[in-house]
PDB file of N, CA and C in Angstrom:
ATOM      1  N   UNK A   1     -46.249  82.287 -67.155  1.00  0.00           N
ATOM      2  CA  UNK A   1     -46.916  82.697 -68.372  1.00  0.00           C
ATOM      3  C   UNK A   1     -48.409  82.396 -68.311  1.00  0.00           C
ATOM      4  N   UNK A   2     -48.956  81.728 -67.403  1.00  0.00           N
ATOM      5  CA  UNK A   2     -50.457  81.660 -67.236  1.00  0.00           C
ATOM      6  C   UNK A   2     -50.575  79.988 -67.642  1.00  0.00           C
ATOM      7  N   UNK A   3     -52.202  79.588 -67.408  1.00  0.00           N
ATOM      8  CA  UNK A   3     -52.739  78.453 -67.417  1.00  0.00           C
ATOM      9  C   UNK A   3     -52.506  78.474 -68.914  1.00  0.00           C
ATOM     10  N   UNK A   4     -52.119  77.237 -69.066  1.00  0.00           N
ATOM     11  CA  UNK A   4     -51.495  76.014 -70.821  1.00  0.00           C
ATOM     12  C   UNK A   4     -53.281  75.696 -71.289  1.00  0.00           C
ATOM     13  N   UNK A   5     -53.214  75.897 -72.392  1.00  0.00           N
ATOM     14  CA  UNK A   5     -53.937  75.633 -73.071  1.00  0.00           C
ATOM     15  C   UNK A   5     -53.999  74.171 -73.750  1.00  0.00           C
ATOM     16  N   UNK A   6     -55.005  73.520 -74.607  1.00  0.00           N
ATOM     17  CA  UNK A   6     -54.813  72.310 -75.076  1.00  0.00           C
ATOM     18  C   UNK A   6     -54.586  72.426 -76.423  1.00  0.00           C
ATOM     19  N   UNK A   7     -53.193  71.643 -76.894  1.00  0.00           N
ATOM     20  CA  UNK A   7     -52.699  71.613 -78.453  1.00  0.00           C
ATOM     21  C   UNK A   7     -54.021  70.956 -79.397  1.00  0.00           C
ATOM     22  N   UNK A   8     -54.670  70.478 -78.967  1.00  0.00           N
ATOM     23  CA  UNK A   8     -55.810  69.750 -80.092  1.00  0.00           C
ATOM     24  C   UNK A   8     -56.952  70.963 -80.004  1.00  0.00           C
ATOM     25  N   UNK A   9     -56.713  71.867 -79.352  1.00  0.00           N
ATOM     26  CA  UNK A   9     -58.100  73.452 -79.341  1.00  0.00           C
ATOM     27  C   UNK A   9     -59.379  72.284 -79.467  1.00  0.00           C
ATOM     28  N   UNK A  10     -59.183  71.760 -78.239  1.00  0.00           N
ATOM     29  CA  UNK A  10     -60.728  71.188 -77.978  1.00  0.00           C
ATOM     30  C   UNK A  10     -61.563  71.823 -77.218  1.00  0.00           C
ATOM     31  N   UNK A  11     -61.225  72.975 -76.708  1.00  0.00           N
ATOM     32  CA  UNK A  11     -61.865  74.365 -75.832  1.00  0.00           C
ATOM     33  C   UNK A  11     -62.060  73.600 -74.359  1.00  0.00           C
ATOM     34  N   UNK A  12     -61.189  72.720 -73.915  1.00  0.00           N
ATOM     35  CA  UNK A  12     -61.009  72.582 -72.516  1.00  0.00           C
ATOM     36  C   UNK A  12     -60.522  73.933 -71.767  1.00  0.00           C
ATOM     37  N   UNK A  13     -61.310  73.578 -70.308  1.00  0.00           N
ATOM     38  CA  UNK A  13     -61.239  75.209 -69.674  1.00  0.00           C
ATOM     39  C   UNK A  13     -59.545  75.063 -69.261  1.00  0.00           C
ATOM     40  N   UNK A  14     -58.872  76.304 -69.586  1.00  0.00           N
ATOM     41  CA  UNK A  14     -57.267  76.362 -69.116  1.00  0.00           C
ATOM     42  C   UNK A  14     -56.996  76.119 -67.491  1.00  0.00           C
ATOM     43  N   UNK A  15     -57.609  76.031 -66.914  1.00  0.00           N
ATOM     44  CA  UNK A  15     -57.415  75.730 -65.308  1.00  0.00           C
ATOM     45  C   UNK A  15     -57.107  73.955 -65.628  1.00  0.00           C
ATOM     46  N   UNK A  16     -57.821  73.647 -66.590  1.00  0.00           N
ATOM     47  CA  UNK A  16     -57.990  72.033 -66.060  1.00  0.00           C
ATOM     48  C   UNK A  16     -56.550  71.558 -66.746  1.00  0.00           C
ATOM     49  N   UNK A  17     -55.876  72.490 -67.450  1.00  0.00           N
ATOM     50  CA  UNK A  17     -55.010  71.931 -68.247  1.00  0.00           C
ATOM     51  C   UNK A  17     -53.189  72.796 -67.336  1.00  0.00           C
ATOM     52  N   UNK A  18     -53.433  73.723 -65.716  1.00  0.00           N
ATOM     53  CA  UNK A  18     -52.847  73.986 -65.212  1.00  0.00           C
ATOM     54  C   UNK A  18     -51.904  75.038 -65.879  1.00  0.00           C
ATOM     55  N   UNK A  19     -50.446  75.293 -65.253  1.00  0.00           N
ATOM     56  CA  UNK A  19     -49.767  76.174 -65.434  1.00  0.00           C
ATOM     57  C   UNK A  19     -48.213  75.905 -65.086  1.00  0.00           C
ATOM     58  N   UNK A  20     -48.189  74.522 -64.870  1.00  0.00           N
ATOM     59  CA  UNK A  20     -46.940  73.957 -64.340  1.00  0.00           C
ATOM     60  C   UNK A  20     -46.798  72.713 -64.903  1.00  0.00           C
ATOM     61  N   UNK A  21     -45.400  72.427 -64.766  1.00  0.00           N
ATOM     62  CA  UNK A  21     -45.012  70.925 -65.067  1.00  0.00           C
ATOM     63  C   UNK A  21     -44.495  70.268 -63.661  1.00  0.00           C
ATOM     64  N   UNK A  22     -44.427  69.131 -63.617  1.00  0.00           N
ATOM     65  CA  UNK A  22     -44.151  68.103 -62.324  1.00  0.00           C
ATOM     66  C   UNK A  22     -43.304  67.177 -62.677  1.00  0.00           C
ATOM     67  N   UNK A  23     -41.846  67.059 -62.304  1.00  0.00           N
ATOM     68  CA  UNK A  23     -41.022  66.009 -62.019  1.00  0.00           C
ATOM     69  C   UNK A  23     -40.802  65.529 -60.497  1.00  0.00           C
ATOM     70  N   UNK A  24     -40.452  64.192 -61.185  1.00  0.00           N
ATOM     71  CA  UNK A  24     -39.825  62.941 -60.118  1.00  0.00           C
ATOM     72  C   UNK A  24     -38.745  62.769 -60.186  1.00  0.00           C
ATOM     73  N   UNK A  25     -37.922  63.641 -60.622  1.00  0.00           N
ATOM     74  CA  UNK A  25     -36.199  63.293 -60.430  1.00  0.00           C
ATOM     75  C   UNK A  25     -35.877  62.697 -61.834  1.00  0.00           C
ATOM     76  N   UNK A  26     -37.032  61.798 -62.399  1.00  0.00           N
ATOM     77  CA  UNK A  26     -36.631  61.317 -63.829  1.00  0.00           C
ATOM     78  C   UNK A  26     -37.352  61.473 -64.889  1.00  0.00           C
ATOM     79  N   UNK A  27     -38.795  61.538 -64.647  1.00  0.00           N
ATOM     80  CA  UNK A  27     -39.479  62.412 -65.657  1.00  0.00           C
ATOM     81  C   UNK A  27     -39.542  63.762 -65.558  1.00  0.00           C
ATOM     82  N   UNK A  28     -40.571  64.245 -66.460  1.00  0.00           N
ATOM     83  CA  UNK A  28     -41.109  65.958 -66.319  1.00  0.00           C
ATOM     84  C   UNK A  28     -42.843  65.813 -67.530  1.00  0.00           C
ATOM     85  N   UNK A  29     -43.354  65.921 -66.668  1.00  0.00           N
ATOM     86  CA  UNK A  29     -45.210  66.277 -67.263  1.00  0.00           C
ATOM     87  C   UNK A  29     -45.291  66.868 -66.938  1.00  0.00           C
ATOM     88  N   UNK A  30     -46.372  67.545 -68.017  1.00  0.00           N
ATOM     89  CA  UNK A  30     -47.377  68.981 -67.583  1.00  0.00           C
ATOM     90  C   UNK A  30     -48.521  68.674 -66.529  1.00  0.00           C
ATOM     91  N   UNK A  31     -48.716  69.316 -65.775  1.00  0.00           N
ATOM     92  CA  UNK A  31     -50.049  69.534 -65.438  1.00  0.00           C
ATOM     93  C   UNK A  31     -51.479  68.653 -65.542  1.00  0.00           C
ATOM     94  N   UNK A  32     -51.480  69.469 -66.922  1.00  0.00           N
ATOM     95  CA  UNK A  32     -52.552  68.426 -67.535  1.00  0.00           C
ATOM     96  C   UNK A  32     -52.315  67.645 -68.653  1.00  0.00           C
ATOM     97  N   UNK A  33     -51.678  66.807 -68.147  1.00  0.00           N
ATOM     98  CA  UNK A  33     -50.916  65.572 -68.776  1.00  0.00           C
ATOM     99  C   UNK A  33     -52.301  64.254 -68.773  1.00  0.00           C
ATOM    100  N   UNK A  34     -53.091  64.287 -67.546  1.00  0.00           N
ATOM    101  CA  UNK A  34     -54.746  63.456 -67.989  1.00  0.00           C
ATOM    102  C   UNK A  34     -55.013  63.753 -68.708  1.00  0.00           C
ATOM    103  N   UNK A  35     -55.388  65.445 -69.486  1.00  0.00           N
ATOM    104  CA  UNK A  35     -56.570  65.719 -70.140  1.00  0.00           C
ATOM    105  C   UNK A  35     -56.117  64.870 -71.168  1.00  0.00           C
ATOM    106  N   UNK A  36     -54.447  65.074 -71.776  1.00  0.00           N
ATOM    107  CA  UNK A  36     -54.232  64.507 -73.536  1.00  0.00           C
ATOM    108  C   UNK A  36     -54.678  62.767 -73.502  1.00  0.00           C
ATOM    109  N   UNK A  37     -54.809  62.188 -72.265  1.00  0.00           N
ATOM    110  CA  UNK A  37     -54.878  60.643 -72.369  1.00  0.00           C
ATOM    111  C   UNK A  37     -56.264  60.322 -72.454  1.00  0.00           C
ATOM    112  N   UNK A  38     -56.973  61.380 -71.814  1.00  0.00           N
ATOM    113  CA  UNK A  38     -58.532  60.950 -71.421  1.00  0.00           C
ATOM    114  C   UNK A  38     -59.278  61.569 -72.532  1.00  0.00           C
ATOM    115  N   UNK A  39     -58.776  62.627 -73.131  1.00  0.00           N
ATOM    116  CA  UNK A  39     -59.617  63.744 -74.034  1.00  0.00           C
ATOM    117  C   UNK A  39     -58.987  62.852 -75.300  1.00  0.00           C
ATOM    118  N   UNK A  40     -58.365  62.596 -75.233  1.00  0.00           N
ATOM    119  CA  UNK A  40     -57.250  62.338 -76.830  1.00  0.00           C
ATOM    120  C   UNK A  40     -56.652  61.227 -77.107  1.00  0.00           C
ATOM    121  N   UNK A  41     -56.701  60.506 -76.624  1.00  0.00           N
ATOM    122  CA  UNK A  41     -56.178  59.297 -76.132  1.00  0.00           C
ATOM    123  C   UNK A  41     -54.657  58.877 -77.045  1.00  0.00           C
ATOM    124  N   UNK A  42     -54.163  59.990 -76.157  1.00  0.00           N
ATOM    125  CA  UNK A  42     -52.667  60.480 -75.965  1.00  0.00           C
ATOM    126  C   UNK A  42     -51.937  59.326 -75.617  1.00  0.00           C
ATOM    127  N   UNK A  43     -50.812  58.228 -76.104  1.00  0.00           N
ATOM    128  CA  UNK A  43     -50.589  57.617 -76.096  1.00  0.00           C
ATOM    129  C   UNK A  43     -49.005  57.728 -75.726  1.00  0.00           C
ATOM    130  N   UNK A  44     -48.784  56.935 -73.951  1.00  0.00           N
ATOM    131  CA  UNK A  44     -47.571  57.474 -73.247  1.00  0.00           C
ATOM    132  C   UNK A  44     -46.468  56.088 -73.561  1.00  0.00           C
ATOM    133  N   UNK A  45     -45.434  56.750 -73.010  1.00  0.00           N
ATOM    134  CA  UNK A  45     -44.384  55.258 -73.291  1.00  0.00           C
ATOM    135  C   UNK A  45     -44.390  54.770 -72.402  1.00  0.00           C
ATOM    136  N   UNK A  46     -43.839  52.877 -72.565  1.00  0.00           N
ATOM    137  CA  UNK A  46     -44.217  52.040 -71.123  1.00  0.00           C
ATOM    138  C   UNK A  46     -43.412  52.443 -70.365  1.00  0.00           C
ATOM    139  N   UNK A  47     -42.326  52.829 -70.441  1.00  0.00           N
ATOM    140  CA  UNK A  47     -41.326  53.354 -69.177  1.00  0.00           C
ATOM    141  C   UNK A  47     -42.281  54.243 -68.272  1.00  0.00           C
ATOM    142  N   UNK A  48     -42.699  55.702 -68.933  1.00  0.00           N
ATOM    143  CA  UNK A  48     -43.409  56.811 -67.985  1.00  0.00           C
ATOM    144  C   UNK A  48     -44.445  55.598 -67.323  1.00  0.00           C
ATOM    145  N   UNK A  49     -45.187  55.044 -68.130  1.00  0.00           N
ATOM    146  CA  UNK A  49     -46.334  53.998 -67.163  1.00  0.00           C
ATOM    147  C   UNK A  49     -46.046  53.182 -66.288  1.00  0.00           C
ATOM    148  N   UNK A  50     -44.903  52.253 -66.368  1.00  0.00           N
ATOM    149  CA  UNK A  50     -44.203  51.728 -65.311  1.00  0.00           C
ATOM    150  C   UNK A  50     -44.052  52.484 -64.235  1.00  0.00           C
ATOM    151  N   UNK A  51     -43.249  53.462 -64.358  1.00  0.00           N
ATOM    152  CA  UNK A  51     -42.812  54.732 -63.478  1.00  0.00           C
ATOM    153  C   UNK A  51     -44.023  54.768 -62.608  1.00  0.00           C
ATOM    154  N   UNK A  52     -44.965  55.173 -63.119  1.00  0.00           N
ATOM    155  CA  UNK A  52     -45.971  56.099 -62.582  1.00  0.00           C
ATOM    156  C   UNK A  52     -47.045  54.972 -61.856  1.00  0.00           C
ATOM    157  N   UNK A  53     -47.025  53.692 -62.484  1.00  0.00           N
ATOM    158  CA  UNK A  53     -47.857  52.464 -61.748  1.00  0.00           C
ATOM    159  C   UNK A  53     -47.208  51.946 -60.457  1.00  0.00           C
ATOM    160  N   UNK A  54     -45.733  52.059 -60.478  1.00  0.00           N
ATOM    161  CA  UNK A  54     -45.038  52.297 -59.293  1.00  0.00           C
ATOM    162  C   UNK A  54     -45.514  53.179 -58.615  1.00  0.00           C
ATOM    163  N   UNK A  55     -45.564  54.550 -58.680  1.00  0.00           N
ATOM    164  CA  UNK A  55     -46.388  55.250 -57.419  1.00  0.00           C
ATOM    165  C   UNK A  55     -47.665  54.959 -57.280  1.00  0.00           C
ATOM    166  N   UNK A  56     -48.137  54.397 -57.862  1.00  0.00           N
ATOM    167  CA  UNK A  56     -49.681  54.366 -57.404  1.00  0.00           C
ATOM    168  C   UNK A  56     -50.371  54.927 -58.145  1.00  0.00           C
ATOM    169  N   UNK A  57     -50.429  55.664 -59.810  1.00  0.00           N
ATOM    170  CA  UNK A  57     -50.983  56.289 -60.323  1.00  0.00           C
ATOM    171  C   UNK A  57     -50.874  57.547 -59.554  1.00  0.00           C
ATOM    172  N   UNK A  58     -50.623  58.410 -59.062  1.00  0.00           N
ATOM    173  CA  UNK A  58     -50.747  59.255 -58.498  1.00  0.00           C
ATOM    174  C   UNK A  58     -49.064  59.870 -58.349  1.00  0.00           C
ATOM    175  N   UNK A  59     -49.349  61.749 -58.179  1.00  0.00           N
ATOM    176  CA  UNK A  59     -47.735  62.643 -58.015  1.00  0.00           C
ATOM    177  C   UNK A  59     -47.454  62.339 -56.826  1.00  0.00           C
ATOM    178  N   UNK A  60     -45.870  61.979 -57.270  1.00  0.00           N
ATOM    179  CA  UNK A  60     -45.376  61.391 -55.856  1.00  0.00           C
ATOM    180  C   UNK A  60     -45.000  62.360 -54.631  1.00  0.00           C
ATOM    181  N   UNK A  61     -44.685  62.013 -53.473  1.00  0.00           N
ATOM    182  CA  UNK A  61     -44.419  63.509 -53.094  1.00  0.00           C
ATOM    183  C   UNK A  61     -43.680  64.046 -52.897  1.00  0.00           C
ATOM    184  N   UNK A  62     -42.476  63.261 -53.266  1.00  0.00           N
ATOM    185  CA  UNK A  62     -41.208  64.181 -54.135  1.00  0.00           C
ATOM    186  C   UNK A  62     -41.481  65.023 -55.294  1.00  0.00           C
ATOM    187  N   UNK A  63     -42.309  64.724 -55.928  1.00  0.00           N
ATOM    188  CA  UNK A  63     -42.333  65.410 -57.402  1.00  0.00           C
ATOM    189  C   UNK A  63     -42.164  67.259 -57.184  1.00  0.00           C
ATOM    190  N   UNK A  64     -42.041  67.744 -57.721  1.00  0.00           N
ATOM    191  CA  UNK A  64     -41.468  69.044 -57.571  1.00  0.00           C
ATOM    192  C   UNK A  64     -42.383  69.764 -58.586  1.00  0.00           C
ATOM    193  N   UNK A  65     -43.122  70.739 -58.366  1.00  0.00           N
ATOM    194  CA  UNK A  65     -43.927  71.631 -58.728  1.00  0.00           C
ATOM    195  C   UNK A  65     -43.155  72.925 -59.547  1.00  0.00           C
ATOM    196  N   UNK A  66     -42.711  72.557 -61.148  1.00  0.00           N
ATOM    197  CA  UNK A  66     -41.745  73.099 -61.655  1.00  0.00           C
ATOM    198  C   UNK A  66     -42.261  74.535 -62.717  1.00  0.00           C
ATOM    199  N   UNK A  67     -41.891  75.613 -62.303  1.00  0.00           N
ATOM    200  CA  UNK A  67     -42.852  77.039 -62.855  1.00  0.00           C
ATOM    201  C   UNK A  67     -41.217  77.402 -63.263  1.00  0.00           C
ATOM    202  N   UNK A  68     -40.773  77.341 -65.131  1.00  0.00           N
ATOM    203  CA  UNK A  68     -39.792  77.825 -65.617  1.00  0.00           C
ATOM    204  C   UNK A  68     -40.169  79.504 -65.896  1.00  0.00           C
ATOM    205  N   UNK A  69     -38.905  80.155 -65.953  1.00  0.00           N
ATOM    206  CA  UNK A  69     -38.653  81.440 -66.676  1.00  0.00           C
ATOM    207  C   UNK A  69     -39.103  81.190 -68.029  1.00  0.00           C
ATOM    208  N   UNK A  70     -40.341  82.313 -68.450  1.00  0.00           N
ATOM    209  CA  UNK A  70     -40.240  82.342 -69.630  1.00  0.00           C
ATOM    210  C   UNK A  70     -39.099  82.604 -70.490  1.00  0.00           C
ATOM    211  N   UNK A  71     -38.369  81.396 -71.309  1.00  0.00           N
ATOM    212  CA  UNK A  71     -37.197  81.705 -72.271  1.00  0.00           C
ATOM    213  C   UNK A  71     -35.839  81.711 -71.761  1.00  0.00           C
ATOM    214  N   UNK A  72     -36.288  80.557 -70.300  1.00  0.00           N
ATOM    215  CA  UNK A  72     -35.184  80.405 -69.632  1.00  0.00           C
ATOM    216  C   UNK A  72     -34.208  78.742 -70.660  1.00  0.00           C
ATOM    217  N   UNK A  73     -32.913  79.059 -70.807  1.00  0.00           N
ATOM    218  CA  UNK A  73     -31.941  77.725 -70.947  1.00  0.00           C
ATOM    219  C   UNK A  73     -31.995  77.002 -69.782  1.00  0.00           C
ATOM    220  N   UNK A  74     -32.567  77.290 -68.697  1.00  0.00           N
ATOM    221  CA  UNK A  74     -32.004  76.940 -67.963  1.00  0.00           C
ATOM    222  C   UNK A  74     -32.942  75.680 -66.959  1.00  0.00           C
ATOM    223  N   UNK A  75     -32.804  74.500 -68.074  1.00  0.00           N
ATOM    224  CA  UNK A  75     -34.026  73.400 -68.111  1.00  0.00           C
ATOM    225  C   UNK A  75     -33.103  72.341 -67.959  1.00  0.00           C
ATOM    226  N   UNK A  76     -32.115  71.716 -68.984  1.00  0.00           N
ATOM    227  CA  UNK A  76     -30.989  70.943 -68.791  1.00  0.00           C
ATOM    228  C   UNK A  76     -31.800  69.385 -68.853  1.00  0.00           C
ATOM    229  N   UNK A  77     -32.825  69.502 -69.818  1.00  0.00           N
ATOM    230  CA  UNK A  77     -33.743  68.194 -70.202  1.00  0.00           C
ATOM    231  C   UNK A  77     -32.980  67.377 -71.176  1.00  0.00           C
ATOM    232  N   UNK A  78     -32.811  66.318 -71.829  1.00  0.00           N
ATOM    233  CA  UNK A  78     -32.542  65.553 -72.323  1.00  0.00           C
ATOM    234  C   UNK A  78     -33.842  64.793 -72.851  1.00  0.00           C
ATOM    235  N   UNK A  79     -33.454  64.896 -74.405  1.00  0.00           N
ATOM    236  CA  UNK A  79     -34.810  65.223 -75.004  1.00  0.00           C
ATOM    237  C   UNK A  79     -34.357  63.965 -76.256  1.00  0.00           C
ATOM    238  N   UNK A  80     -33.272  63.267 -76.080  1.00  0.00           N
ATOM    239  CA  UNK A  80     -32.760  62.077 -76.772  1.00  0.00           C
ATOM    240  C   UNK A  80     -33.811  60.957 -76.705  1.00  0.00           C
ATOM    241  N   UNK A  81     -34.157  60.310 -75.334  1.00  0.00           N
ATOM    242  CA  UNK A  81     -35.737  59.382 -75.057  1.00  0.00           C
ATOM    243  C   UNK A  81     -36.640  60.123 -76.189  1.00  0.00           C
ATOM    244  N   UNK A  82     -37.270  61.149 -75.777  1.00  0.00           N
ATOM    245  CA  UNK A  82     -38.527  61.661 -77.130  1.00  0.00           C
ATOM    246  C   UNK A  82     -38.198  61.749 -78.423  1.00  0.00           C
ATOM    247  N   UNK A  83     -37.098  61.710 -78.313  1.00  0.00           N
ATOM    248  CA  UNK A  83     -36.937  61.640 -79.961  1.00  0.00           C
ATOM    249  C   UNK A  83     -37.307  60.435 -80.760  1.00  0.00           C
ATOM    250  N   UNK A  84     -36.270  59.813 -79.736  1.00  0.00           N
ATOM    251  CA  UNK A  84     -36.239  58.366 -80.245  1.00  0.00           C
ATOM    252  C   UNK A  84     -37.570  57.554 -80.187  1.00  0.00           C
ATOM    253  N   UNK A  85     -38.417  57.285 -79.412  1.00  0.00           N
ATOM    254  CA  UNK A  85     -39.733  57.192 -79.036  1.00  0.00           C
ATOM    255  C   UNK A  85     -41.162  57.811 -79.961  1.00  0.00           C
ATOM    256  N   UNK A  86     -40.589  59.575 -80.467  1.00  0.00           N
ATOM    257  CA  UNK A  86     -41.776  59.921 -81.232  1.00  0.00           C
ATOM    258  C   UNK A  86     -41.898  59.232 -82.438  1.00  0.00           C
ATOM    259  N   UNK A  87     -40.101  59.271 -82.958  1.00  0.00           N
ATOM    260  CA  UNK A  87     -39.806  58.393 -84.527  1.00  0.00           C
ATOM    261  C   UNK A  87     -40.413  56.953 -84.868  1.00  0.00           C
ATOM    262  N   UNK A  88     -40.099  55.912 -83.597  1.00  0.00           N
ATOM    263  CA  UNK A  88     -40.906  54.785 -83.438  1.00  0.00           C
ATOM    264  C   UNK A  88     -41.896  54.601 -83.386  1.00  0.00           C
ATOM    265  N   UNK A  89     -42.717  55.649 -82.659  1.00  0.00           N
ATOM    266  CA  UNK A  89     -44.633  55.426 -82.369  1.00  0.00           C
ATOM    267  C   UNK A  89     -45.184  56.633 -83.153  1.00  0.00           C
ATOM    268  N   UNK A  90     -44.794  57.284 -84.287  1.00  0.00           N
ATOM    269  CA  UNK A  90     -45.744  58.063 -84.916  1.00  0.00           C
ATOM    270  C   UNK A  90     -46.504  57.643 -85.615  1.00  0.00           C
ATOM    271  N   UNK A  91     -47.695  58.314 -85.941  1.00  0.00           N
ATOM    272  CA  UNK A  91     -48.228  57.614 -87.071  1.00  0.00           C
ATOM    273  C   UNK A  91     -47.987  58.447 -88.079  1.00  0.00           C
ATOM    274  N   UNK A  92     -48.179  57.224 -89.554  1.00  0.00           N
ATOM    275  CA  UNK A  92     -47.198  58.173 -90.632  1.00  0.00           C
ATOM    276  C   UNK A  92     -48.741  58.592 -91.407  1.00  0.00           C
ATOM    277  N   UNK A  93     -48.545  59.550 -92.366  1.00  0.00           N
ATOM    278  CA  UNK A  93     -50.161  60.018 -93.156  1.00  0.00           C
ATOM    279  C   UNK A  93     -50.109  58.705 -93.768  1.00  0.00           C
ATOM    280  N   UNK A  94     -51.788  58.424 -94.305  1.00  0.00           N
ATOM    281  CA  UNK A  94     -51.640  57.936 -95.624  1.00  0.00           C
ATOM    282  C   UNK A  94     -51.144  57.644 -96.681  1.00  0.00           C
ATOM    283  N   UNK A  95     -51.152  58.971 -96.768  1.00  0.00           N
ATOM    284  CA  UNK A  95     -50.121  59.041 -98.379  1.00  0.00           C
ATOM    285  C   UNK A  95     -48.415  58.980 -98.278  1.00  0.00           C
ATOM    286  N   UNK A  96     -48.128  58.964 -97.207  1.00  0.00           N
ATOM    287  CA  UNK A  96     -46.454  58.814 -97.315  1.00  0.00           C
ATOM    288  C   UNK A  96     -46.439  57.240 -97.891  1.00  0.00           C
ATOM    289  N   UNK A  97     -45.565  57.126 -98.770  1.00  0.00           N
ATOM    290  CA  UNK A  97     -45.204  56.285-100.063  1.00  0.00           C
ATOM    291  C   UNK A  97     -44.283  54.664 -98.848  1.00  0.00           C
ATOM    292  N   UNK A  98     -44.051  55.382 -97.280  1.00  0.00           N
ATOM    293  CA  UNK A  98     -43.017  54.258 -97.005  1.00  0.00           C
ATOM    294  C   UNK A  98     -44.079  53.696 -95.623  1.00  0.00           C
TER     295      UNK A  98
END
C-alpha cells in the first residue's frame, strides 16, 4: 500500500516512516517505529525494551521484513499484551471525573 505516514501529521517525509513492519519471532514494529519515540516521545513497554536492549538496539537478523496483503486475515497477532498495556499506561483527559 505504499510508504506509512505519521499518526500525529507532523509532515515527516513518508520514506522515513517506511512501508513495512519487522518481527523477531515475538514482536512486530513498524518501520518507523524511531520516528514515534524520537518525534513524540512515544512511550514503549519494558518487555519490547528489554527485548530489543538484548539485541543491541538494533533489527536482529532474524527479524523478517513483513509486507501484508492489503485486508489480509491472515496476520494471526495476538493483540491481548496491547490491550492490556494501553488500559494501564494511557493517559486519561482532564476532565474524566475518575
Amino acid at each position: 500500500m505504499g510508504y506509512s505516514f505519521c499518526r500525529f501529521n507532523c509532515d515527516a517525509p513518508p520514506p522515513l516512516l517506511g512501508d513495512s513492519d519487522f518481527t523477531d519471532g515475538e514482536w512486530v514494529w513498524p518501520a518507523g517505529l524511531a520516528h514515534y519515540v524520537e518525534a513524540h516521545s512515544v512511550m514503549l513497554p519494558d518487555e519490547f525494551v528489554q527485548t530489543m536492549m538484548g539485541n543491541g538496539w538494533s533489527v536482529p537478523a532474524s527479524a523478517v521484513d513483513v509486507r501484508f496483503e492489503p485486508y489480509s486475515t491472515d496476520r494471526n497477532f495476538d493483540f491481548t499484551f496491547w490491550y492490556a498495556w494501553s488500559r494501564r499506561n494511557a493517559r486519561r483527559p482532564w476532565f474524566w471525573p475518575w
